[in-house]
C-alpha atoms as a PDB file:
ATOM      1  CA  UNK A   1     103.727  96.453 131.924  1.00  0.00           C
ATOM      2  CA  UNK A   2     103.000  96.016 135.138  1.00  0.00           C
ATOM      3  CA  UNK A   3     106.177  94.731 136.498  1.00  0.00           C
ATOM      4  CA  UNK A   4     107.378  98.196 134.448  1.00  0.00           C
ATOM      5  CA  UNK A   5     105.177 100.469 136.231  1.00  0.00           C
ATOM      6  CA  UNK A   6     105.640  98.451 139.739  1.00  0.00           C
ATOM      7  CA  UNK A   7     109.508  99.647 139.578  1.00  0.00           C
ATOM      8  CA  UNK A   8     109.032 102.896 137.758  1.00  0.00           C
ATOM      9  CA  UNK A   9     106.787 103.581 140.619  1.00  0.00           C
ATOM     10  CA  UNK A  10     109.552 102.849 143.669  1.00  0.00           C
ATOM     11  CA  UNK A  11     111.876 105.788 142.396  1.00  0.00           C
ATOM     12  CA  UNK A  12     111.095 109.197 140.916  1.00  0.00           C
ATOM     13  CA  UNK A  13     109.208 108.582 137.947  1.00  0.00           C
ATOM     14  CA  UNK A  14     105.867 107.007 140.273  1.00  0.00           C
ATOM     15  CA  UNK A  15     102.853 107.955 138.308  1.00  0.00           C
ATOM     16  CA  UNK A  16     104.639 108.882 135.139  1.00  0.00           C
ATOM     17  CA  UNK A  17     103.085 108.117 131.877  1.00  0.00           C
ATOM     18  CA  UNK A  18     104.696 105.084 129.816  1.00  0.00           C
ATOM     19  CA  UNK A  19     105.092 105.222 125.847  1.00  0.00           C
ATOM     20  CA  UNK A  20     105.736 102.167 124.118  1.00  0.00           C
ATOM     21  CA  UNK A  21     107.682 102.819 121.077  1.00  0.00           C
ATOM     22  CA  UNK A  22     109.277 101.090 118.697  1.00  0.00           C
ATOM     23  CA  UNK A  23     107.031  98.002 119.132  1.00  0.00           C
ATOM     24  CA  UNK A  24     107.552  95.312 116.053  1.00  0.00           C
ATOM     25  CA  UNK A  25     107.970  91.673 115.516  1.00  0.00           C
ATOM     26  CA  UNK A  26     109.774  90.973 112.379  1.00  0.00           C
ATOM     27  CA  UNK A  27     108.843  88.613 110.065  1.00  0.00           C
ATOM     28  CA  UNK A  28     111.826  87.470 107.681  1.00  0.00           C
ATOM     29  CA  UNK A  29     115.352  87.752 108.275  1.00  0.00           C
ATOM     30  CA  UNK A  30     117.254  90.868 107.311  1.00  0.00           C
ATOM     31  CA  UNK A  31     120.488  91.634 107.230  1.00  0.00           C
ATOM     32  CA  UNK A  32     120.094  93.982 110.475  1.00  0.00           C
ATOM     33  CA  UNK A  33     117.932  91.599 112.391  1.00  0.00           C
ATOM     34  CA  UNK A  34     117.905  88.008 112.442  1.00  0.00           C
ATOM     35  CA  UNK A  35     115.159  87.055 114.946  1.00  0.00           C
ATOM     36  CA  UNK A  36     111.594  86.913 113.620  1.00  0.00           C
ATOM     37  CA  UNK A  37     108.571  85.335 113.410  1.00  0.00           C
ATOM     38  CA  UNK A  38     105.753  84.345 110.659  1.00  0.00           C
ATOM     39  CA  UNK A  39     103.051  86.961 109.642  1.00  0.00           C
ATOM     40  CA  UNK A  40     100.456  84.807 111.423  1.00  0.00           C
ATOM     41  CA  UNK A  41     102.212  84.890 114.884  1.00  0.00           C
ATOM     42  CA  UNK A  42     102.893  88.834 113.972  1.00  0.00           C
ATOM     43  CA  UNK A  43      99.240  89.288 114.261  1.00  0.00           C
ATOM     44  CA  UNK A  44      98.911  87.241 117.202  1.00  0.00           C
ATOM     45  CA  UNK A  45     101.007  89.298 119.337  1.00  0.00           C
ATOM     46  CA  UNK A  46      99.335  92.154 117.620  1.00  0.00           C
ATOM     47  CA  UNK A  47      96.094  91.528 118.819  1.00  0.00           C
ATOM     48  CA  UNK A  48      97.667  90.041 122.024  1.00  0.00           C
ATOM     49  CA  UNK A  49      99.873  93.244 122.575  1.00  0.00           C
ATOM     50  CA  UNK A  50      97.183  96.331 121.878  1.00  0.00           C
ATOM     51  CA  UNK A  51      94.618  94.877 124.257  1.00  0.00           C
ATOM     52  CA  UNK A  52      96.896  94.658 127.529  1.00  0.00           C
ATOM     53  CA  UNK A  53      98.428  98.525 126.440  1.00  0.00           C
ATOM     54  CA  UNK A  54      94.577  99.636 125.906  1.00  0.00           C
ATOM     55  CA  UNK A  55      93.744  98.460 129.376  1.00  0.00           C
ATOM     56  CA  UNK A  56      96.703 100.083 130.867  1.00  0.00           C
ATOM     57  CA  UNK A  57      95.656 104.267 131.702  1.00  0.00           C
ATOM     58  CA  UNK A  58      99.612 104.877 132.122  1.00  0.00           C
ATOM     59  CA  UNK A  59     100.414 104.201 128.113  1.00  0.00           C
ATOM     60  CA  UNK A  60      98.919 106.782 126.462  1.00  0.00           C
ATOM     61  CA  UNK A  61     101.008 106.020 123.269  1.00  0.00           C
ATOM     62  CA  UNK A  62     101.894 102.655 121.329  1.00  0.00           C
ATOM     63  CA  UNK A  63     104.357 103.533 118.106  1.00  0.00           C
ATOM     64  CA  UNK A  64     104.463 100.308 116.113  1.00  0.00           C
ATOM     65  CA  UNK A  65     108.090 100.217 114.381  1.00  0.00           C
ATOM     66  CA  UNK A  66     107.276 100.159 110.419  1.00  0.00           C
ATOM     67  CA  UNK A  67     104.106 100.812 108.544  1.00  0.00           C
ATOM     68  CA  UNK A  68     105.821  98.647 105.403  1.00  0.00           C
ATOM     69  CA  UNK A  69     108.825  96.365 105.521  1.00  0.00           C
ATOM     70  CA  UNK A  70     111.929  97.298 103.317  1.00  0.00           C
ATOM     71  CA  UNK A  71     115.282  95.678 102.704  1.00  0.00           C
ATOM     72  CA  UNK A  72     116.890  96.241 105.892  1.00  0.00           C
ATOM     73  CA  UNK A  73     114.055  95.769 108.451  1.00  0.00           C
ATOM     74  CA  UNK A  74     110.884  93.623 107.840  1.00  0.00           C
ATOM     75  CA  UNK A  75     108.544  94.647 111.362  1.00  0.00           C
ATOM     76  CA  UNK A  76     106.350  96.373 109.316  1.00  0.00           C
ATOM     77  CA  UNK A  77     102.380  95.891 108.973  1.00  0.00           C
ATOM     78  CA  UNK A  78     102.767  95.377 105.096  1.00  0.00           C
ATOM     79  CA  UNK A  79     105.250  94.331 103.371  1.00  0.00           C
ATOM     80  CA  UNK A  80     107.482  95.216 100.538  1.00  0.00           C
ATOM     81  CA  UNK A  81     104.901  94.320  98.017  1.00  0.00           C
ATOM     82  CA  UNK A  82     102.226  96.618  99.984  1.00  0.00           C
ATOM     83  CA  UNK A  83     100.217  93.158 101.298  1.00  0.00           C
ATOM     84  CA  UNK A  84      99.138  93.287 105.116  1.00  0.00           C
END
């Protein structure tokens, strides 16, 4: 993030807010997406991730990408059985 706001803040957009969105690490393989990680290391960066953006006053917004997995993506906090 700061790296980000370092070079957001050389041009026009100094001071501007930042919104992380779509945020997600996937945790099986799906046909769309073939990079992920286990459910344990999802958490990790979880809990590594929400800290740092809490800290930062420019990201008023963090959108994690999928409440529950489904077929075609599987980033979500529960998966397709409803299980965190």
């Amino acid at each position: 993030l700061s790296v980000l706001t370092t070079l957001m803040d050389e041009g026009y957009l100094r001071g501007k807010p930042v919104w992380v969105t779509e945020f997600g690490v996937a945790t099986k393989d799906v046909p769309n997406y073939h990079f992920f990680r286990t459910p344990e290391l999802q958490k990790e960066y979880l809990f590594d991730a929400l800290p740092r953006v809490r800290a930062t006053p420019r990201v008023p917004m963090v959108v994690w990408d999928l409440l529950q997995d489904n077929r075609s993506w599987a980033s979500g906090l529960y998966n397709e059985a409803g299980r965190p």
